[in-house]
N, C-alpha and C. Protein backbone atom coordinates (compact mmCIF):
# COMPACT_ATOMS: atom_id res chain seq x y z
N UNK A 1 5.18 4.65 -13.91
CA UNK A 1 5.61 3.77 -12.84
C UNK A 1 7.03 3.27 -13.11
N UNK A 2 7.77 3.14 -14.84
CA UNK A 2 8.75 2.83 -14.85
C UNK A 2 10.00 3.88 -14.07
N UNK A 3 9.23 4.87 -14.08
CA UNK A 3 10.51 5.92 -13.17
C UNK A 3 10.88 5.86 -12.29
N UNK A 4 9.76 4.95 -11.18
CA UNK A 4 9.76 5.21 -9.66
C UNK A 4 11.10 4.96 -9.55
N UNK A 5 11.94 3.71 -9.91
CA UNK A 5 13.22 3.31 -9.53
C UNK A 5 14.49 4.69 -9.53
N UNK A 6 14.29 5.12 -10.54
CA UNK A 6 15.05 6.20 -11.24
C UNK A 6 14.97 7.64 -10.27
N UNK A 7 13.34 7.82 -10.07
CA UNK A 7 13.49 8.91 -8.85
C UNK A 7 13.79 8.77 -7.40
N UNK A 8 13.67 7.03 -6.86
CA UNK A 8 14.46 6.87 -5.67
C UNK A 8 15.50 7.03 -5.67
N UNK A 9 16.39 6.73 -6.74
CA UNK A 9 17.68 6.34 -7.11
C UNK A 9 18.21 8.16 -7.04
N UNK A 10 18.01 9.04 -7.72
CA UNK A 10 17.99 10.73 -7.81
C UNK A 10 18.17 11.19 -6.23
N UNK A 11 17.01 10.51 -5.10
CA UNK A 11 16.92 11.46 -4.52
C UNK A 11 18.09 10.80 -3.45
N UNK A 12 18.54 9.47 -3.01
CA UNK A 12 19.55 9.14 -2.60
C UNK A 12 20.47 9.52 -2.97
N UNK A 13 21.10 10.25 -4.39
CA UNK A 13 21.95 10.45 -4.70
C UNK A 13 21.84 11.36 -4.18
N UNK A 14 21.29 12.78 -4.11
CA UNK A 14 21.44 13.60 -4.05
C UNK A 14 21.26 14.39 -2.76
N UNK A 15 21.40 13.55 -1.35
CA UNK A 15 21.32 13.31 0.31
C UNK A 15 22.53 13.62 0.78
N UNK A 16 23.40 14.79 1.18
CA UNK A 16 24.32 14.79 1.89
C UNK A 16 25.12 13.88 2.21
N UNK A 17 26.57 14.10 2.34
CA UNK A 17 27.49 13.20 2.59
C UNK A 17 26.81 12.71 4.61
N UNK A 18 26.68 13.98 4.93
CA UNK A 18 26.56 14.22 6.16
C UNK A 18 25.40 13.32 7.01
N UNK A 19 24.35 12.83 6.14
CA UNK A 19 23.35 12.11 6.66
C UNK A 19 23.89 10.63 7.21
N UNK A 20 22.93 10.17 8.02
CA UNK A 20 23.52 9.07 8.34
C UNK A 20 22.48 8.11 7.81
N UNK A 21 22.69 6.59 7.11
CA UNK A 21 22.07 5.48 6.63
C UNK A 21 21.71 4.43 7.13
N UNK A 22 20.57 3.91 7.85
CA UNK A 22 20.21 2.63 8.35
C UNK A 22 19.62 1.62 7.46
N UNK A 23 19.59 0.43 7.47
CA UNK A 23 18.79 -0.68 6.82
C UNK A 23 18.01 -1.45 7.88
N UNK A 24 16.87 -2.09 7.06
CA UNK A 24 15.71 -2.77 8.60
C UNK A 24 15.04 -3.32 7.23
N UNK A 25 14.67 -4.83 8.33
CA UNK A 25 13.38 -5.05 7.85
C UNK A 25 12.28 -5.46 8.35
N UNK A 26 11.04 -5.63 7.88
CA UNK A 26 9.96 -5.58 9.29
C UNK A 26 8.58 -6.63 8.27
N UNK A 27 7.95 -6.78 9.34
CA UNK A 27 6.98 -7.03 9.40
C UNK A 27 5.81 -7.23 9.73
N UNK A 28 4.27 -8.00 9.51
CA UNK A 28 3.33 -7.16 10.52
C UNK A 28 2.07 -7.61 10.13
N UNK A 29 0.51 -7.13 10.17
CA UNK A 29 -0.70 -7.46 9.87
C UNK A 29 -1.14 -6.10 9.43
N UNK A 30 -2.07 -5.74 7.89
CA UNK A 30 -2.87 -5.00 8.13
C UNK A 30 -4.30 -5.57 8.06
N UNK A 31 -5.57 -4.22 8.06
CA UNK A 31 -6.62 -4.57 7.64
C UNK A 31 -7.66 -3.79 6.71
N UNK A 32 -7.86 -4.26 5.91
CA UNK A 32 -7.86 -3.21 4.24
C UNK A 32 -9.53 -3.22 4.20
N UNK A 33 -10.08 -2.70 3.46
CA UNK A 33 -11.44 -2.63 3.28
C UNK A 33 -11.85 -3.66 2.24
N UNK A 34 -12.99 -3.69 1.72
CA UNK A 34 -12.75 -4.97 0.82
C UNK A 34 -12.74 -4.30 -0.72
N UNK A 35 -12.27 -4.60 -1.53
CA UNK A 35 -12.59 -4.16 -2.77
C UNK A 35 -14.62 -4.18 -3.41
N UNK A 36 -14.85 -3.20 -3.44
CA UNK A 36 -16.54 -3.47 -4.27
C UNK A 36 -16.11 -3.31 -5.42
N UNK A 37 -17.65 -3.88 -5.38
CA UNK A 37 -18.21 -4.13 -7.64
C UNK A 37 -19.60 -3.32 -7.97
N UNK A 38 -19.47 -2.78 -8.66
CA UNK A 38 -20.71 -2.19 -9.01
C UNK A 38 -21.07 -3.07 -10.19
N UNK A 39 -21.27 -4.79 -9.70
CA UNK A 39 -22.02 -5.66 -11.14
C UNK A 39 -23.32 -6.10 -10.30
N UNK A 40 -24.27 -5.57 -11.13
CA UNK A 40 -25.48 -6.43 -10.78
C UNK A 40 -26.35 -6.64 -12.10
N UNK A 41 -26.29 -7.49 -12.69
CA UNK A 41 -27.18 -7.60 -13.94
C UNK A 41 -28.35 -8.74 -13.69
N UNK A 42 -28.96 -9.04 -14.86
CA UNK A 42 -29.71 -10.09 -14.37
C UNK A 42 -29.40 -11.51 -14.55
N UNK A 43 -28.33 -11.22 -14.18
CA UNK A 43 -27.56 -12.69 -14.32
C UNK A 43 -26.60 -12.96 -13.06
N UNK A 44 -26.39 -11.62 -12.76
CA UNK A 44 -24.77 -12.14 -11.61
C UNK A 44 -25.20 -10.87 -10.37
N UNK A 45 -24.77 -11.11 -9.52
CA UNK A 45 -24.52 -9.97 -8.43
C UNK A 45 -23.53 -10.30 -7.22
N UNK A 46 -22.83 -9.74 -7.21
CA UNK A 46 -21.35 -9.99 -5.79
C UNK A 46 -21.55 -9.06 -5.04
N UNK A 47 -21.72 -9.78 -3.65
CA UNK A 47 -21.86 -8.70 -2.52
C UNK A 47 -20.44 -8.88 -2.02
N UNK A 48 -19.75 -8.12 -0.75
CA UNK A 48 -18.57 -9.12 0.28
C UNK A 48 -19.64 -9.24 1.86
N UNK A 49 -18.84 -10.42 2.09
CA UNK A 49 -19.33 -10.91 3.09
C UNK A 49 -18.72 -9.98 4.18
N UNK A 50 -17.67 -9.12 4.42
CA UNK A 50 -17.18 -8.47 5.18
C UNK A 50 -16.95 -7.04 5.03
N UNK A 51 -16.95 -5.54 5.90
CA UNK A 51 -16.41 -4.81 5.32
C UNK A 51 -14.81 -4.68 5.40
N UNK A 52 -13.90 -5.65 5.58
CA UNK A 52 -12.66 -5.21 5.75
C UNK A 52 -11.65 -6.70 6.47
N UNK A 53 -11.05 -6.99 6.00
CA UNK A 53 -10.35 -8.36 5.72
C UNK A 53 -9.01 -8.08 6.42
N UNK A 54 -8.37 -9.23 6.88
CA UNK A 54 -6.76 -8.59 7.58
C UNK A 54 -6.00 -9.84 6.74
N UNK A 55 -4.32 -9.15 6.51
CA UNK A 55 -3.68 -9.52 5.34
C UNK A 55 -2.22 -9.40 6.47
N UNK A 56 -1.47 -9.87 5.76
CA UNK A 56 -0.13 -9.77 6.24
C UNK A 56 0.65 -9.00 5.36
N UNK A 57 2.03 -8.29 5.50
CA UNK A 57 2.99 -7.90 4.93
C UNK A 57 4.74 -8.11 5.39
N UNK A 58 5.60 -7.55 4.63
CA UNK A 58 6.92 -7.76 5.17
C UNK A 58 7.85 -7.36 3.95
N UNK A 59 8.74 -6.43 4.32
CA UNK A 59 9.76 -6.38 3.72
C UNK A 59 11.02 -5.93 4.26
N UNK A 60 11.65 -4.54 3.45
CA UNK A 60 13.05 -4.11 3.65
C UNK A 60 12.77 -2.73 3.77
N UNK A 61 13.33 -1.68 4.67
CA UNK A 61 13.27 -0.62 4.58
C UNK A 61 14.65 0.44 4.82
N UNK A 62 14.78 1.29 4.16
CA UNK A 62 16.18 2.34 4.27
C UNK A 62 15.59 3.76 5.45
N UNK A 63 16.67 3.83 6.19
CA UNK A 63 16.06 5.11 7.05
C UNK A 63 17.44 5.86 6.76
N UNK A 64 17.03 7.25 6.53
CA UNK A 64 18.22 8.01 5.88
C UNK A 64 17.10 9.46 6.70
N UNK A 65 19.00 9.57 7.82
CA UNK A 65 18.61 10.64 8.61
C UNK A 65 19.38 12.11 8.04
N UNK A 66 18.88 13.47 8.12
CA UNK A 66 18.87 14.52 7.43
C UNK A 66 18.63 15.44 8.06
N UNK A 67 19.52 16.06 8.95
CA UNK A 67 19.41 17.09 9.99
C UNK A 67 17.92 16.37 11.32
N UNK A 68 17.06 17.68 11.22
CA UNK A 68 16.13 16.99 11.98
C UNK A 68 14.77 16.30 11.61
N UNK A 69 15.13 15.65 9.82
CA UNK A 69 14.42 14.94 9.31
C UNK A 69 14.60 13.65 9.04
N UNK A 70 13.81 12.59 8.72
CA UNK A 70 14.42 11.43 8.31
C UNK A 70 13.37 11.21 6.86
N UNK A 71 14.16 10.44 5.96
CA UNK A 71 13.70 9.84 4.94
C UNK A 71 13.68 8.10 4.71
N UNK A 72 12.37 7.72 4.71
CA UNK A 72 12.47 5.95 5.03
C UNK A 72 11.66 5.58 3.67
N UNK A 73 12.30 5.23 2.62
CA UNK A 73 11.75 4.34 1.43
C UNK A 73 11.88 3.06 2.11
N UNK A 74 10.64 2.46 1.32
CA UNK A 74 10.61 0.68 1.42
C UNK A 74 10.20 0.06 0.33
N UNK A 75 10.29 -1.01 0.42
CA UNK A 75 9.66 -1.66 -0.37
C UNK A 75 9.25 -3.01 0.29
N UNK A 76 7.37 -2.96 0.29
CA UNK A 76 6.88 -4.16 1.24
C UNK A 76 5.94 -5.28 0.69
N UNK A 77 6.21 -6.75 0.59
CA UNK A 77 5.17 -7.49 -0.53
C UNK A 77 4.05 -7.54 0.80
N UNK A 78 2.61 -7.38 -0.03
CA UNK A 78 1.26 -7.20 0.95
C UNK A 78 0.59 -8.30 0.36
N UNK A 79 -0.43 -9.29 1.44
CA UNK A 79 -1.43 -10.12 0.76
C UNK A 79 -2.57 -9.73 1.41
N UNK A 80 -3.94 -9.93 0.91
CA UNK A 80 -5.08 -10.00 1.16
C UNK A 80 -6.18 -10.83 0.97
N UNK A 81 -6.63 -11.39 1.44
CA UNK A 81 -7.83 -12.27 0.75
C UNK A 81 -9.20 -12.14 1.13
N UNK A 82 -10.13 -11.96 0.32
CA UNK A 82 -11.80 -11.58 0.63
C UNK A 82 -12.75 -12.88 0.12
N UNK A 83 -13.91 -12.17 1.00
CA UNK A 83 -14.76 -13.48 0.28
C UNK A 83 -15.87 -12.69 0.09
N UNK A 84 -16.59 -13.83 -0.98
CA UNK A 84 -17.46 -12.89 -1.75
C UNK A 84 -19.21 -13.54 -1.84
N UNK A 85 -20.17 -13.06 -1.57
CA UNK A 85 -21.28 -13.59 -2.33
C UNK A 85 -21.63 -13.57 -3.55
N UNK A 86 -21.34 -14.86 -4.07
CA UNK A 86 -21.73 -14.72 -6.00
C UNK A 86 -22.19 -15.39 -6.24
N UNK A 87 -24.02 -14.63 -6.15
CA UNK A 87 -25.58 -14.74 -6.96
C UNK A 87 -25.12 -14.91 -8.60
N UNK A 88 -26.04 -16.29 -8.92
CA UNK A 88 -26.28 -16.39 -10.55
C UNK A 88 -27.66 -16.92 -10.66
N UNK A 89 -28.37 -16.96 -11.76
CA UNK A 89 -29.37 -17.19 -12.26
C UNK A 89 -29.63 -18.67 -11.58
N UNK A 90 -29.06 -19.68 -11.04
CA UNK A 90 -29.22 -21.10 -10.93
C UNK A 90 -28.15 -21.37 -9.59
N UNK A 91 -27.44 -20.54 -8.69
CA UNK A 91 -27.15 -20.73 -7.42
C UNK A 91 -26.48 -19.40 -6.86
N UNK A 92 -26.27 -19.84 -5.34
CA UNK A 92 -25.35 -18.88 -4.65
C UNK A 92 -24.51 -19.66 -4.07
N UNK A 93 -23.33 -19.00 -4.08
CA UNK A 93 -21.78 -19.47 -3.54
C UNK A 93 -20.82 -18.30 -2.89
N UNK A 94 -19.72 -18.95 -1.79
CA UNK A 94 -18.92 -17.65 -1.58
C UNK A 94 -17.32 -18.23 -2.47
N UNK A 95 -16.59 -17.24 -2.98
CA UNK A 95 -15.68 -17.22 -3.42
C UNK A 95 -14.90 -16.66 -2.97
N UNK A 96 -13.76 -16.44 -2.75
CA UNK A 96 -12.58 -15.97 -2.35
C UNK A 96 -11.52 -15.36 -3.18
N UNK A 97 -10.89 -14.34 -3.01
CA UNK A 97 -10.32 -13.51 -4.14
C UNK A 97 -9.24 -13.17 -3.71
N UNK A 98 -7.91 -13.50 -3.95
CA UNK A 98 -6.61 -12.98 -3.37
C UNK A 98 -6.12 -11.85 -3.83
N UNK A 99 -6.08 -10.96 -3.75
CA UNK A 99 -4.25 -9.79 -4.13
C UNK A 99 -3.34 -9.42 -2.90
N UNK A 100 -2.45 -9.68 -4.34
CA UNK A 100 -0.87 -9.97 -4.25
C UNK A 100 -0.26 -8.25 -4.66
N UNK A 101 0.63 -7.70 -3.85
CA UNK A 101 1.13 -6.80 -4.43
C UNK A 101 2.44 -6.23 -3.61
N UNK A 102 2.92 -5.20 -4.69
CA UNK A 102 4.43 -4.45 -4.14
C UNK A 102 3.84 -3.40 -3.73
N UNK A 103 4.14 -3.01 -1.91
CA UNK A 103 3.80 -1.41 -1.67
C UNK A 103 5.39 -1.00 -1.87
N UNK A 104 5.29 0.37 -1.98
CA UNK A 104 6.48 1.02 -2.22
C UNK A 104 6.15 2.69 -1.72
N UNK A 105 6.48 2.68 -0.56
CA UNK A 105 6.53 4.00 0.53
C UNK A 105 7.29 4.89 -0.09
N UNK A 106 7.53 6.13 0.37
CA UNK A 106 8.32 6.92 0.36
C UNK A 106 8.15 7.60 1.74
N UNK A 107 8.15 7.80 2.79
CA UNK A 107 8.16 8.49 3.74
C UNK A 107 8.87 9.55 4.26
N UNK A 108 8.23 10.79 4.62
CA UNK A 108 9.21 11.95 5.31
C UNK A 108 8.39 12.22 6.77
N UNK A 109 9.87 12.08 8.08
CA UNK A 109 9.26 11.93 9.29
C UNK A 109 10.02 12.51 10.05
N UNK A 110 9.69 13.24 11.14
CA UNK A 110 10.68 13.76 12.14
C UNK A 110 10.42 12.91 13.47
N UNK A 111 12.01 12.87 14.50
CA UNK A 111 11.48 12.18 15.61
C UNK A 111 11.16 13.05 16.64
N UNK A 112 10.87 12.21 17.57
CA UNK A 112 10.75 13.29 18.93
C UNK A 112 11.12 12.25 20.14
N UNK A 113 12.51 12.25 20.70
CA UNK A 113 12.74 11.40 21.44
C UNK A 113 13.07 9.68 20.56
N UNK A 114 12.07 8.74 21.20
CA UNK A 114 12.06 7.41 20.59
C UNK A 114 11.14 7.25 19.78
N UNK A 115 9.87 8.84 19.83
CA UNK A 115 8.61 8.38 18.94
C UNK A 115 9.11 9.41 17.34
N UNK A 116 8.30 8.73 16.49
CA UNK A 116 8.45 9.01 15.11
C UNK A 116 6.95 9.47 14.65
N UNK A 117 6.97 10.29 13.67
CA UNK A 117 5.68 10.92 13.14
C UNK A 117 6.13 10.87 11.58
N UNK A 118 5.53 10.09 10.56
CA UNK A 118 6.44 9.92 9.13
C UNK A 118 4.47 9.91 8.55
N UNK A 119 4.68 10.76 7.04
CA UNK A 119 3.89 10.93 6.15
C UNK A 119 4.29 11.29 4.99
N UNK A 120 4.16 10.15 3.56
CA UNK A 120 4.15 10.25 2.29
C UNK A 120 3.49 9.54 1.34
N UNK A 121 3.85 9.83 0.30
CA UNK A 121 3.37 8.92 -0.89
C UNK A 121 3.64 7.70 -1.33
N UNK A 122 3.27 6.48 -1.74
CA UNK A 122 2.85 5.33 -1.34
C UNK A 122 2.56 4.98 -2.80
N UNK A 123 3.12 3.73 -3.80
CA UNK A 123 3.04 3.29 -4.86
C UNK A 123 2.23 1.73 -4.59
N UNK A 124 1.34 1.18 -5.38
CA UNK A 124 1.13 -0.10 -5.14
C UNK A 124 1.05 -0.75 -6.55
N UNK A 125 1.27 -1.68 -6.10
CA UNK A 125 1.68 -2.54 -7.79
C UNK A 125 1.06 -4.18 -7.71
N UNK A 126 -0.09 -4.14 -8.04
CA UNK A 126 -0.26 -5.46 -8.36
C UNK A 126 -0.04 -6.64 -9.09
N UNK A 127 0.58 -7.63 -8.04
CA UNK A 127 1.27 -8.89 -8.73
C UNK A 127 0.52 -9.73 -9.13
N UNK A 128 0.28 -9.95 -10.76
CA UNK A 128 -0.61 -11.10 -10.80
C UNK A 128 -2.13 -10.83 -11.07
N UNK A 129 -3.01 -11.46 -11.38
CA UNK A 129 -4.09 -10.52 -12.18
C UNK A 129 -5.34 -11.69 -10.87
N UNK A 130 -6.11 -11.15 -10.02
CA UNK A 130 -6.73 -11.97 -8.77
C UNK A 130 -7.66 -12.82 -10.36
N UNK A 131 -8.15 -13.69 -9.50
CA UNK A 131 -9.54 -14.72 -10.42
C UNK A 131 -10.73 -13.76 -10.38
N UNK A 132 -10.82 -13.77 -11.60
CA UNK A 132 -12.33 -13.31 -11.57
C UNK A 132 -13.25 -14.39 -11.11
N UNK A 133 -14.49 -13.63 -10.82
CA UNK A 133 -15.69 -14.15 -9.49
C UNK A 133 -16.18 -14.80 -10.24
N UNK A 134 -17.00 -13.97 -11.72
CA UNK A 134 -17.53 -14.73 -12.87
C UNK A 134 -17.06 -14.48 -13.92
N UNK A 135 -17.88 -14.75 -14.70
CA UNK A 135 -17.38 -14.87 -16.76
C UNK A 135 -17.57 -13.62 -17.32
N UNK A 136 -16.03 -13.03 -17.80
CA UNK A 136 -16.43 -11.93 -18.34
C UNK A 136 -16.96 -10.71 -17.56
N UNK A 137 -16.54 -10.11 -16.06
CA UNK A 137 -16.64 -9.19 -15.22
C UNK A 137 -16.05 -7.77 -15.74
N UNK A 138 -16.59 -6.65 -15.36
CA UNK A 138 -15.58 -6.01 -16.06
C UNK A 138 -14.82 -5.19 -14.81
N UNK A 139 -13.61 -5.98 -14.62
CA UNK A 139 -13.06 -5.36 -13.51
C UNK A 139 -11.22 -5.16 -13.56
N UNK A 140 -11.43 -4.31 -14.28
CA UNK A 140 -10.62 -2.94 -15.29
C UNK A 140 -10.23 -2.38 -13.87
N UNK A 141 -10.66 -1.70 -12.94
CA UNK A 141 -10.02 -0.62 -12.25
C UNK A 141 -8.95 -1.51 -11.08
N UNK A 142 -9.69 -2.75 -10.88
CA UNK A 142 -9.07 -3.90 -9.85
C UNK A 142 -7.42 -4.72 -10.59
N UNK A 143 -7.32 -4.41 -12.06
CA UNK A 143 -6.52 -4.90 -12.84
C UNK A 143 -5.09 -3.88 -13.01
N UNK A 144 -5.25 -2.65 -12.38
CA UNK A 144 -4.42 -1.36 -12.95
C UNK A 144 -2.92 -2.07 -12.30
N UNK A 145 -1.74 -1.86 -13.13
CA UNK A 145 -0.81 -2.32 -12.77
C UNK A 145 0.10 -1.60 -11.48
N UNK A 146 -0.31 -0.26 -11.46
CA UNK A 146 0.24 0.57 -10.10
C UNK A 146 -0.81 1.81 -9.89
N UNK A 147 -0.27 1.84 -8.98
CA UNK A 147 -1.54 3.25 -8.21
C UNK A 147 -0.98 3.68 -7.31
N UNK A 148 -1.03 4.91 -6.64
CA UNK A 148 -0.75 5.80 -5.97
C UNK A 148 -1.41 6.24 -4.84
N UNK A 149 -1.37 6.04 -3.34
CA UNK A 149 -1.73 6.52 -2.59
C UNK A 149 -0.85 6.98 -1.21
N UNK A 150 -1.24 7.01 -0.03
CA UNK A 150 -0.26 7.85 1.01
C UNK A 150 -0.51 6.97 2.21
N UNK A 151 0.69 7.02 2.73
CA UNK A 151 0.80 6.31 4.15
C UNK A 151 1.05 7.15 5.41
N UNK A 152 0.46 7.55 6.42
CA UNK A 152 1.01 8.39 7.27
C UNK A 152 0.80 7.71 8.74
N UNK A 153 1.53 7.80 9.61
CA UNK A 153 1.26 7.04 10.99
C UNK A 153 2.50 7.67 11.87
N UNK A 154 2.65 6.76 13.00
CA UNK A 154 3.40 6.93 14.31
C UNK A 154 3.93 5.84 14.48
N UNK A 155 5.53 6.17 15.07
CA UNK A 155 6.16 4.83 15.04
C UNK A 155 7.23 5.00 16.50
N UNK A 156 7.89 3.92 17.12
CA UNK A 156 8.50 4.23 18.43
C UNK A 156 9.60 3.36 17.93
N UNK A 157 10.87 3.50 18.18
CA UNK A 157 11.95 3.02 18.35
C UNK A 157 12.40 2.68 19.54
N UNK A 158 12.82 1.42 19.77
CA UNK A 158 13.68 0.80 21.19
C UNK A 158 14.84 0.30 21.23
N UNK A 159 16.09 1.10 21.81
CA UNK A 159 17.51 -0.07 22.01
C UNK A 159 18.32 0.67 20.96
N UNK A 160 17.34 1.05 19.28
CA UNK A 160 18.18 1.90 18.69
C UNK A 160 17.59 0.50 17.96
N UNK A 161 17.34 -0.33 17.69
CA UNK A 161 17.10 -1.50 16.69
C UNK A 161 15.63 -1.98 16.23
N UNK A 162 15.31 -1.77 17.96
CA UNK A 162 13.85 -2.32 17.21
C UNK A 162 12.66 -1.21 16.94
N UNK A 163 11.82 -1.30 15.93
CA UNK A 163 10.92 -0.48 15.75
C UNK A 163 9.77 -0.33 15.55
N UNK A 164 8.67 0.24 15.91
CA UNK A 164 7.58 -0.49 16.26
C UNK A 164 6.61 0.28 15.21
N UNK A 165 5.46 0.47 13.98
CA UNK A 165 5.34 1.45 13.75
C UNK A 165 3.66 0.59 13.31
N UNK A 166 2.50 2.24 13.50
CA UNK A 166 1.36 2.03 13.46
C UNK A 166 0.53 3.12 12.07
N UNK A 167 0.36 2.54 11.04
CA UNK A 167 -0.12 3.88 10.38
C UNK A 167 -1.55 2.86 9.31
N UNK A 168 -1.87 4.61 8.98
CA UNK A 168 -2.82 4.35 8.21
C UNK A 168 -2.56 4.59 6.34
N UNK A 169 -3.57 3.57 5.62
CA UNK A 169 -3.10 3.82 4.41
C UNK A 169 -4.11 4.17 3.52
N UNK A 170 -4.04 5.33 2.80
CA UNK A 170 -5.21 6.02 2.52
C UNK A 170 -5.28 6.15 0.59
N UNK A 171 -6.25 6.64 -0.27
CA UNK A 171 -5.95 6.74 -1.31
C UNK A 171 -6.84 8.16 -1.48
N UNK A 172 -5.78 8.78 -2.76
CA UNK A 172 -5.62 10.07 -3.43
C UNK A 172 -6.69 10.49 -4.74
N UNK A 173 -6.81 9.13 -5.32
CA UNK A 173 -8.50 9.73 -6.38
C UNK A 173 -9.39 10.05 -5.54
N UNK A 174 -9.84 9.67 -4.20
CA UNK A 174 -11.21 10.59 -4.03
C UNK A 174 -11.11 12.35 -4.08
N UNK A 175 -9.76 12.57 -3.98
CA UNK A 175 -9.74 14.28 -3.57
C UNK A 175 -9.14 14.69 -4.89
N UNK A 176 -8.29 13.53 -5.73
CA UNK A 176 -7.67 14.44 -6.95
C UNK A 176 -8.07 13.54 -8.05
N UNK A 177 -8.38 12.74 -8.01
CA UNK A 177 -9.13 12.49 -8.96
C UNK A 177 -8.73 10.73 -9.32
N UNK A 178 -8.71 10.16 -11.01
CA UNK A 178 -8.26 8.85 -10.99
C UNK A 178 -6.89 9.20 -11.36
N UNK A 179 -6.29 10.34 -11.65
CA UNK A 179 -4.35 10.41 -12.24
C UNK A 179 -4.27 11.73 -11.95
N UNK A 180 -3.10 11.84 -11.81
CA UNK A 180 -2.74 13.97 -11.93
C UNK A 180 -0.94 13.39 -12.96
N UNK A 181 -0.81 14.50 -13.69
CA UNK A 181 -0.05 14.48 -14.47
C UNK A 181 1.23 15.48 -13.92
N UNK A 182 2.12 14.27 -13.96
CA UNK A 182 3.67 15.06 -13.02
C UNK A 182 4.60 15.03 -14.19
N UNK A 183 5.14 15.87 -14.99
CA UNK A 183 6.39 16.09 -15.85
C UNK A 183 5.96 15.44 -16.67
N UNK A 184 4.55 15.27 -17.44
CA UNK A 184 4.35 15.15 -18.68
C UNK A 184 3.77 13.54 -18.34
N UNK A 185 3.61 13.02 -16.90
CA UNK A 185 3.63 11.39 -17.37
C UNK A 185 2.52 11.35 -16.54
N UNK A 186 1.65 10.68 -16.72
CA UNK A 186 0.40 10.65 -15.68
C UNK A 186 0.32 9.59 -14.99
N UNK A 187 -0.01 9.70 -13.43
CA UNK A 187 0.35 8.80 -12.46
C UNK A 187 -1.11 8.15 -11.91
N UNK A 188 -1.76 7.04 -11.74
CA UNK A 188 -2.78 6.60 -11.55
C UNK A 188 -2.97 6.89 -9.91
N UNK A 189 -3.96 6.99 -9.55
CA UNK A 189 -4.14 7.46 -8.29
C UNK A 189 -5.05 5.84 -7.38
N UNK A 190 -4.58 5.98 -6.50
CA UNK A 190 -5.40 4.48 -5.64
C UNK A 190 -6.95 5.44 -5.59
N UNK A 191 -7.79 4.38 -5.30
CA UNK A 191 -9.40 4.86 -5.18
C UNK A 191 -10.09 3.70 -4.45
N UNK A 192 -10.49 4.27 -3.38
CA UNK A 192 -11.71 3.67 -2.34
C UNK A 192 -11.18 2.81 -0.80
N UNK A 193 -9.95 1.91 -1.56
CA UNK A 193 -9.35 1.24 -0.45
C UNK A 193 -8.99 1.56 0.35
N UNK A 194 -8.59 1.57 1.86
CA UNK A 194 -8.40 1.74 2.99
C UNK A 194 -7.67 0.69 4.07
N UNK A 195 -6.24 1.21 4.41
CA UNK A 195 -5.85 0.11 5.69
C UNK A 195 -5.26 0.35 6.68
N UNK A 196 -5.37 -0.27 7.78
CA UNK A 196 -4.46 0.27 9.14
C UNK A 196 -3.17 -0.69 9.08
N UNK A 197 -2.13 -0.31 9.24
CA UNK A 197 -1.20 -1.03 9.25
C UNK A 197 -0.36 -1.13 10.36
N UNK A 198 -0.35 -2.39 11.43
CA UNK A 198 0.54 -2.65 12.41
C UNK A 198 2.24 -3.26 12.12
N UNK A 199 3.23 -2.67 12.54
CA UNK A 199 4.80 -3.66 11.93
C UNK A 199 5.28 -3.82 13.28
N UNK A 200 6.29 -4.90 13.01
CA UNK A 200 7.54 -4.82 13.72
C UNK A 200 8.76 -4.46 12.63
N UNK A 201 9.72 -3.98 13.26
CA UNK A 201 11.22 -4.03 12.72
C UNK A 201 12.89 -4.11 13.28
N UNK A 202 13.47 -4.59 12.90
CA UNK A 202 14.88 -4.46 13.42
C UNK A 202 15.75 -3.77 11.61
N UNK A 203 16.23 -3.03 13.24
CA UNK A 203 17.33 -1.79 12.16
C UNK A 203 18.42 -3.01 12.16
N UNK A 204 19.71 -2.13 10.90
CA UNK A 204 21.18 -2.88 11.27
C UNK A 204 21.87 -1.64 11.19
């Protein structure tokens, strides 16, 4: 994950004089699935009260056009919050569980007219370690400091500024596994989560 900077940084460099460079930033609502637990002992058990929670996001994004392609890195802070049923030996309660995190897109999209069609790979980085529900959980996979999954959707441009875009956000361990190993460094893969993501944006 320390590279990501280093290979954005590579592939901007290495973009034609000829392309042209926009900056935007946007923002928006998604709605994510909830994180599960596989804890049930005879002491504790967490259900969620929901299958799928809506969160806000917002950041900055680069659109870097390339014949009849475009390339749009971002970088977007995402929140979420769930609630939880957490059974113990002597009560039940709901709890609430926040994450905090950095998405970090990479997108490749062609237009057609004002509409846009963009699909890539997708970094997430969790800020901050959420509260555990109870004492001593073992929730190791909810703790991983970045993960890897893909964003692909449809987006419309208006005026030349504003931009409207609708996608979905998907993860890569169910089909390749929990990491695949790229140039010797192994990259953690997102697993189970799921979100639709609505934005607004203005270009400059």
């Amino acid at each position: 994950m320390k590279k990501l900077p280093l290979i954005i940084l590579v592939v901007l460099i290495s973009i034609p004089a000829f392309s042209q460079i926009k900056f935007g930033i946007k923002a928006g609502a998604e709605t994510t699935t909830v994180p599960t637990y596989d804890i049930s002992t005879g002491t504790s058990n967490i259900t969620a009260l929901e299958d799928a929670s809506w969160g806000f996001h917002g950041g900055l994004f680069m659109r870097i056009k390339l014949l009849a392609l475009y390339v749009q890195p971002e970088v977007v802070f995402a929140s979420n919050s769930f609630d939880y049923n957490v059974k113990t030996t002597t009560l039940t309660e709901v709890k609430s569980q926040k994450f905090n995190r950095l998405a970090i897109p990479l997108l490749v999209g062609a237009k057609f007219g004002p509409v846009r069609l963009n699909a890539g790979p997708a970094a997430s980085i969790q800020i901050g370690t959420p509260e555990a529900l109870i004492n001593d959980p073992n929730f190791e996979e909810m703790y991983k400091g970045a993960v890897w999954g893909f964003q692909a959707g449809v987006g419309l441009d208006l005026l030349k500024k504003l931009t409207i875009d609708l996608r979905y956000a998907g993860s890569l361990g169910e089909a390749l596994g929990d990491s695949v190993p790229i140039g010797g460094q192994n990259f953690q893969l997102d697993y189970g989560q799921k979100s639709f993501l609505v934005s607004l944006g203005w270009m400059f």
